[in-house]
C-alpha atoms as a PDB file:
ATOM      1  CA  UNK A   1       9.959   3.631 -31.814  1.00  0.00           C
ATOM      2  CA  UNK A   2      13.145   3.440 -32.609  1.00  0.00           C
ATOM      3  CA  UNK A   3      14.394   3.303 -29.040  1.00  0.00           C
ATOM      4  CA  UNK A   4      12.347   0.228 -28.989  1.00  0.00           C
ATOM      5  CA  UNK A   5       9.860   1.639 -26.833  1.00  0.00           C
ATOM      6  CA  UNK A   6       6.216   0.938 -27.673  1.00  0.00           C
ATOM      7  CA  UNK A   7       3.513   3.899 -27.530  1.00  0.00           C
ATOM      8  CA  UNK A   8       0.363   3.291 -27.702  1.00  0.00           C
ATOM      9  CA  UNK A   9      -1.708   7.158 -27.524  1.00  0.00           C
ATOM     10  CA  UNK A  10       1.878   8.925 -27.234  1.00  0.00           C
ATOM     11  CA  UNK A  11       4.134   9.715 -29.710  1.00  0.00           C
ATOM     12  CA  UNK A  12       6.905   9.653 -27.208  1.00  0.00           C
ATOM     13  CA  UNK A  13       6.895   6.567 -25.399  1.00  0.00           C
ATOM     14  CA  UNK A  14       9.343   6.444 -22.712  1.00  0.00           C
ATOM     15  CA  UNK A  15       9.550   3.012 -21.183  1.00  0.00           C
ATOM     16  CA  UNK A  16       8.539  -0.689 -22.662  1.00  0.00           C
ATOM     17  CA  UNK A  17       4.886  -0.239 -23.183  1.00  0.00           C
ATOM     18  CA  UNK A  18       3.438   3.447 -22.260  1.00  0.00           C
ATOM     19  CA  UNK A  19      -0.144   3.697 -22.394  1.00  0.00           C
ATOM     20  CA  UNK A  20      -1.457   7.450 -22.521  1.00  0.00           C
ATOM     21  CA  UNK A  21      -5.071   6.796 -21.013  1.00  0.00           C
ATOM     22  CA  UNK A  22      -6.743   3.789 -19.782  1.00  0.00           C
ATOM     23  CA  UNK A  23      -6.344  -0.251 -20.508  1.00  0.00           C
ATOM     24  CA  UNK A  24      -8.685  -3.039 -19.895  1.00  0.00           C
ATOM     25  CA  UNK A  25      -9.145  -7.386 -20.460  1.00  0.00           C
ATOM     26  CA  UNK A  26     -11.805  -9.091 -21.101  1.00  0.00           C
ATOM     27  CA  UNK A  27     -13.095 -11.151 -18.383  1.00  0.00           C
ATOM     28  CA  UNK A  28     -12.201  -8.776 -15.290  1.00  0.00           C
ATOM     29  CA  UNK A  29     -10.162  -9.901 -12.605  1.00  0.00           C
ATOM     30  CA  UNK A  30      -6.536  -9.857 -11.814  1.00  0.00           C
ATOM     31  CA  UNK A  31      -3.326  -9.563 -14.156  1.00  0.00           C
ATOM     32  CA  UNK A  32      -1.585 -12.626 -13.322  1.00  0.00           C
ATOM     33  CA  UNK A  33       2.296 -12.518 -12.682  1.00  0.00           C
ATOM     34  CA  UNK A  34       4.278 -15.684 -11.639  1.00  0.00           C
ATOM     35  CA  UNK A  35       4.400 -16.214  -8.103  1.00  0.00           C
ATOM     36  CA  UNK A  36       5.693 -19.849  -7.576  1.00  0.00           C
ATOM     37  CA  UNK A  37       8.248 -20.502  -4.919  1.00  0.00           C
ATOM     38  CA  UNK A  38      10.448 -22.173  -7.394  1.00  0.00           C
ATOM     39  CA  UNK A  39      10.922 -19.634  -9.688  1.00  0.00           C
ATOM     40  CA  UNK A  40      12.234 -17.474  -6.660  1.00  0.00           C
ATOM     41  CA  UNK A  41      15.245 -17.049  -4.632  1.00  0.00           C
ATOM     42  CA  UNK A  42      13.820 -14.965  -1.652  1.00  0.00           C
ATOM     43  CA  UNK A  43      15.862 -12.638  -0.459  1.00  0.00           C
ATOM     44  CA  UNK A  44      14.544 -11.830   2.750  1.00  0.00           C
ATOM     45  CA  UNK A  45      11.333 -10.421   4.354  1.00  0.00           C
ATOM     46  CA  UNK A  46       9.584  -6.893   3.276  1.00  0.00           C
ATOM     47  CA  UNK A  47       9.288  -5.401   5.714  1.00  0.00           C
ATOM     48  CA  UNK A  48       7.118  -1.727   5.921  1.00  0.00           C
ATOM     49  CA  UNK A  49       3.755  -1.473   7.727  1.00  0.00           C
ATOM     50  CA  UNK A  50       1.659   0.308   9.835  1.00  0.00           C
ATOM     51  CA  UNK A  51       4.348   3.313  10.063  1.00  0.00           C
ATOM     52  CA  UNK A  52       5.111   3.533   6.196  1.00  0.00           C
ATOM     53  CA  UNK A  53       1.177   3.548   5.246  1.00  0.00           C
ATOM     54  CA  UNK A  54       0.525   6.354   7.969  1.00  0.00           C
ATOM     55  CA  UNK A  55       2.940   8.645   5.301  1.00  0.00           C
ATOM     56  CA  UNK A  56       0.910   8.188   2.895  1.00  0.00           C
ATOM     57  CA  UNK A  57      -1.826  10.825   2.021  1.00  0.00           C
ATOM     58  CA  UNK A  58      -4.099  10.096  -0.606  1.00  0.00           C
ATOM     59  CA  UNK A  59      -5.027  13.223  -3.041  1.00  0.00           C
ATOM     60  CA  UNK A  60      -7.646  13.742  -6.088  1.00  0.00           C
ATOM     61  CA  UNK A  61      -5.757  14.970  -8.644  1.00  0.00           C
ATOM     62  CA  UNK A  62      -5.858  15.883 -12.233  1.00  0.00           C
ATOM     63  CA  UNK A  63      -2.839  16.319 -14.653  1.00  0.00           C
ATOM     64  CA  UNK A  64      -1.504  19.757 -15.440  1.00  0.00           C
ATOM     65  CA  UNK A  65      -3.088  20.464 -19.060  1.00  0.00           C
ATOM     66  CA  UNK A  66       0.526  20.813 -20.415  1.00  0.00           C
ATOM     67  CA  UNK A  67       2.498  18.163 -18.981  1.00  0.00           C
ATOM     68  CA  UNK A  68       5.656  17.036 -19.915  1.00  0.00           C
ATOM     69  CA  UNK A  69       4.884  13.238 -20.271  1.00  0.00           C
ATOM     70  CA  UNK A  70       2.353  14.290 -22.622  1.00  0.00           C
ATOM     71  CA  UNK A  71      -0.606  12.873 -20.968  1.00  0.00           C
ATOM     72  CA  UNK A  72      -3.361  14.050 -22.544  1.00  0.00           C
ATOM     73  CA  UNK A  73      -5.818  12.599 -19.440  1.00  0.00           C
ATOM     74  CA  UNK A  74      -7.764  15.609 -18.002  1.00  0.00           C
ATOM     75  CA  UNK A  75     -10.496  13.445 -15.633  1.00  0.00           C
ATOM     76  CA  UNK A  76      -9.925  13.538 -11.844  1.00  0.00           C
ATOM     77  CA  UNK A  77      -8.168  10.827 -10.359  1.00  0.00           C
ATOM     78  CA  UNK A  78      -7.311   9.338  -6.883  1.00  0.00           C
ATOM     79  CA  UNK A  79      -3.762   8.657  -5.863  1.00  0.00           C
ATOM     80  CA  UNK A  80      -0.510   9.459  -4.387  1.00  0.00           C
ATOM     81  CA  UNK A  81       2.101  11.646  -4.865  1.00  0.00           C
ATOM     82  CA  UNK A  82       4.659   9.960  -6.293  1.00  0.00           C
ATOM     83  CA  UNK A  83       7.492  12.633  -3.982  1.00  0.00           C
ATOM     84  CA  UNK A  84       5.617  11.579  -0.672  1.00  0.00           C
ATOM     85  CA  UNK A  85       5.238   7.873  -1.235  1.00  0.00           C
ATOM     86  CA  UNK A  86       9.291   7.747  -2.115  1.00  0.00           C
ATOM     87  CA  UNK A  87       9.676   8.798   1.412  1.00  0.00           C
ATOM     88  CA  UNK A  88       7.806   5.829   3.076  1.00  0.00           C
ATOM     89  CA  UNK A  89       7.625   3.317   0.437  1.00  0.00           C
ATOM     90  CA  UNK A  90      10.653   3.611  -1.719  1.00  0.00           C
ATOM     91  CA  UNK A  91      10.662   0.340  -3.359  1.00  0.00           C
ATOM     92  CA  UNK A  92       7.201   1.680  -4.600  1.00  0.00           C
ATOM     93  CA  UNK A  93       8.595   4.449  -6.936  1.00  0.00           C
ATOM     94  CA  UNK A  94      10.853   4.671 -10.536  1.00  0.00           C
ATOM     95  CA  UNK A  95      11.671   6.724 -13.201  1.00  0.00           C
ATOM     96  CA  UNK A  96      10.828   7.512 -16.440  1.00  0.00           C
ATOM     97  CA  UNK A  97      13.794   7.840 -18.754  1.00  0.00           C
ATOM     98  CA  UNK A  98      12.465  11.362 -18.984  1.00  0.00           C
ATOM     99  CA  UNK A  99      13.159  11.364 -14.835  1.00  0.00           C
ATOM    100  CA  UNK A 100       9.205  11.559 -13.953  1.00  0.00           C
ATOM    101  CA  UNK A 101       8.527   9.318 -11.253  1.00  0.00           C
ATOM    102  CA  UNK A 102       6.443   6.659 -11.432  1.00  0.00           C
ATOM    103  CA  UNK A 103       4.291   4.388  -8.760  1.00  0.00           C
ATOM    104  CA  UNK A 104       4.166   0.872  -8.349  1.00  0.00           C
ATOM    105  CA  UNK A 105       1.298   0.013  -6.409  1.00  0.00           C
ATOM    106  CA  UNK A 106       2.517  -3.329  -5.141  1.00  0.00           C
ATOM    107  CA  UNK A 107       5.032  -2.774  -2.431  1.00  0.00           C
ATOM    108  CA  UNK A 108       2.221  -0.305  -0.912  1.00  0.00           C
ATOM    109  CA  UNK A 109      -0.153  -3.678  -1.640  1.00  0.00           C
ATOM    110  CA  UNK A 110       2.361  -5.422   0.708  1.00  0.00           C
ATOM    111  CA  UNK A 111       2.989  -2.423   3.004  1.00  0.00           C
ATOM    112  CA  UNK A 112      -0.426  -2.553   4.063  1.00  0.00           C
ATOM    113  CA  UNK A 113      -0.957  -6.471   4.837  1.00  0.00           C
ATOM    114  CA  UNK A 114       2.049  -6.112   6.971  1.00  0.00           C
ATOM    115  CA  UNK A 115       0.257  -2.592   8.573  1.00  0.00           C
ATOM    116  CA  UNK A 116      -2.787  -5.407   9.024  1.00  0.00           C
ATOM    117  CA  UNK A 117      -1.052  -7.984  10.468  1.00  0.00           C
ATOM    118  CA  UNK A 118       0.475  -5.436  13.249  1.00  0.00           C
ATOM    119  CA  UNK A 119      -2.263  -3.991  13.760  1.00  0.00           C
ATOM    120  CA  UNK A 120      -3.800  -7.891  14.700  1.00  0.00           C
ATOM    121  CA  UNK A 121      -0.905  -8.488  16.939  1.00  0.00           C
ATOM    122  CA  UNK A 122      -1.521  -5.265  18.715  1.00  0.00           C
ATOM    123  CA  UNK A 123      -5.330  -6.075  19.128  1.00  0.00           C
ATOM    124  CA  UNK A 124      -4.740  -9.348  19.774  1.00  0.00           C
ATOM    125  CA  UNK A 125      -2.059  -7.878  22.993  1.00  0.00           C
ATOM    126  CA  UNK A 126      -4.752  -5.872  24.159  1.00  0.00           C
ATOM    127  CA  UNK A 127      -6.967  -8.295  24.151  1.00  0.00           C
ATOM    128  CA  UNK A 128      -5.220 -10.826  26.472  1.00  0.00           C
ATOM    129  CA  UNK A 129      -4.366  -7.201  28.871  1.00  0.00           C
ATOM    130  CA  UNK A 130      -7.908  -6.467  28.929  1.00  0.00           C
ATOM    131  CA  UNK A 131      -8.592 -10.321  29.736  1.00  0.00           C
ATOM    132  CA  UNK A 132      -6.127 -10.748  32.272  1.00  0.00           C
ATOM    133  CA  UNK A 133      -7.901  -6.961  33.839  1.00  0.00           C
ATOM    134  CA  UNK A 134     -11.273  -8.492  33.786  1.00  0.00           C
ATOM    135  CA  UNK A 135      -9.931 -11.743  35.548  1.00  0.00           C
ATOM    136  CA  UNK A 136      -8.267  -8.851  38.142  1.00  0.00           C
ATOM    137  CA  UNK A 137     -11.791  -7.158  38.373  1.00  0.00           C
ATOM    138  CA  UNK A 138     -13.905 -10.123  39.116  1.00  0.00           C
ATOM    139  CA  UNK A 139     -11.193 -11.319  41.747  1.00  0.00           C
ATOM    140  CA  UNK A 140     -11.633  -8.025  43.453  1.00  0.00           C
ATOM    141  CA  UNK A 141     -15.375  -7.474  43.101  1.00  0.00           C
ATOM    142  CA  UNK A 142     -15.454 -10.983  45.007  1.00  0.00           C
ATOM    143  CA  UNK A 143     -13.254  -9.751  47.397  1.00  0.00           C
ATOM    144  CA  UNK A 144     -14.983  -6.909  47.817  1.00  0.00           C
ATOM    145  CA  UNK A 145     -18.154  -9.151  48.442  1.00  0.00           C
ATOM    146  CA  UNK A 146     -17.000 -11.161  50.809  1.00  0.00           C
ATOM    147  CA  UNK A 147     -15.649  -8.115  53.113  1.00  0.00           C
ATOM    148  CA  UNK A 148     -19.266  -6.497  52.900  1.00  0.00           C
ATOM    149  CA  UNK A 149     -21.246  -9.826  53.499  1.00  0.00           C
ATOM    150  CA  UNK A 150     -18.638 -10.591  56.816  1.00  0.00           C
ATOM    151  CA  UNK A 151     -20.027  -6.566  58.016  1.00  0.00           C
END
């Protein structure tokens, strides 16, 4: 504690608040984090998708019995790894001040509603080709139609 680190199931906490296991509210739902326009000076769009989620490869895992963050968690989990996702997501990954990398779900949160939203665009291109082919089709069939009715 006296780096001013809080632990609470670790005797070695190595950022602000390190929980070894799990953590839970009453009530369900969300942890709330201020979102209002005018607390923020926007920098810009984010900007990963469809190509950065494609990266990533979800694993079950377990942690290594002796670890050296000391987590003492031996049930099977489902996740990333924390080396891959650095690769597509970067904004999604820190350190430890032990240098173990850690995941922050959000900007993969984000990466995927803007994979969603290309993905609509693309379907919604495809769409209007496939609606412009029928128009094509039913132009020719009439065509088509007309030459075998004149026979």
């Amino acid at each position: 504690m006296a780096s001013g680190n809080v632990g609470i199931g670790t005797v070695s906490p190595d950022t602000t608040l390190t929980v070894n296991g799990g953590a839970s509210k009453v009530g369900g739902g969300s942890w709330a984090t201020f979102s209002d326009g005018r607390l923020k000076d926007v920098e810009g769009a984010y900007t990963p998708g469809t190509d950065a989620v494609m990266k990533l490869n979800p694993v079950r895992y377990r942690y290594k019995k002796e670890n050296g963050a000391g987590i003492r968690d031996r049930a099977e989990h489902i996740g990333l790894v924390a080396q891959e996702v650095q690769e597509a997501i970067p904004a999604a990954i820190s350190s430890s001040n032990k240098g173990y990398l850690m995941l922050d779900n959000d900007p993969i949160i984000w990466a995927m509603l803007n994979a969603v939203k290309e993905q609509k665009a693309a379907n919604d291109k495809l769409q209007t080709v496939v609606q412009e082919q029928q128009a094509q089709i039913d132009a020719l069939t009439k065509k088509v139609g007309a030459i075998e009715g004149a026979r």
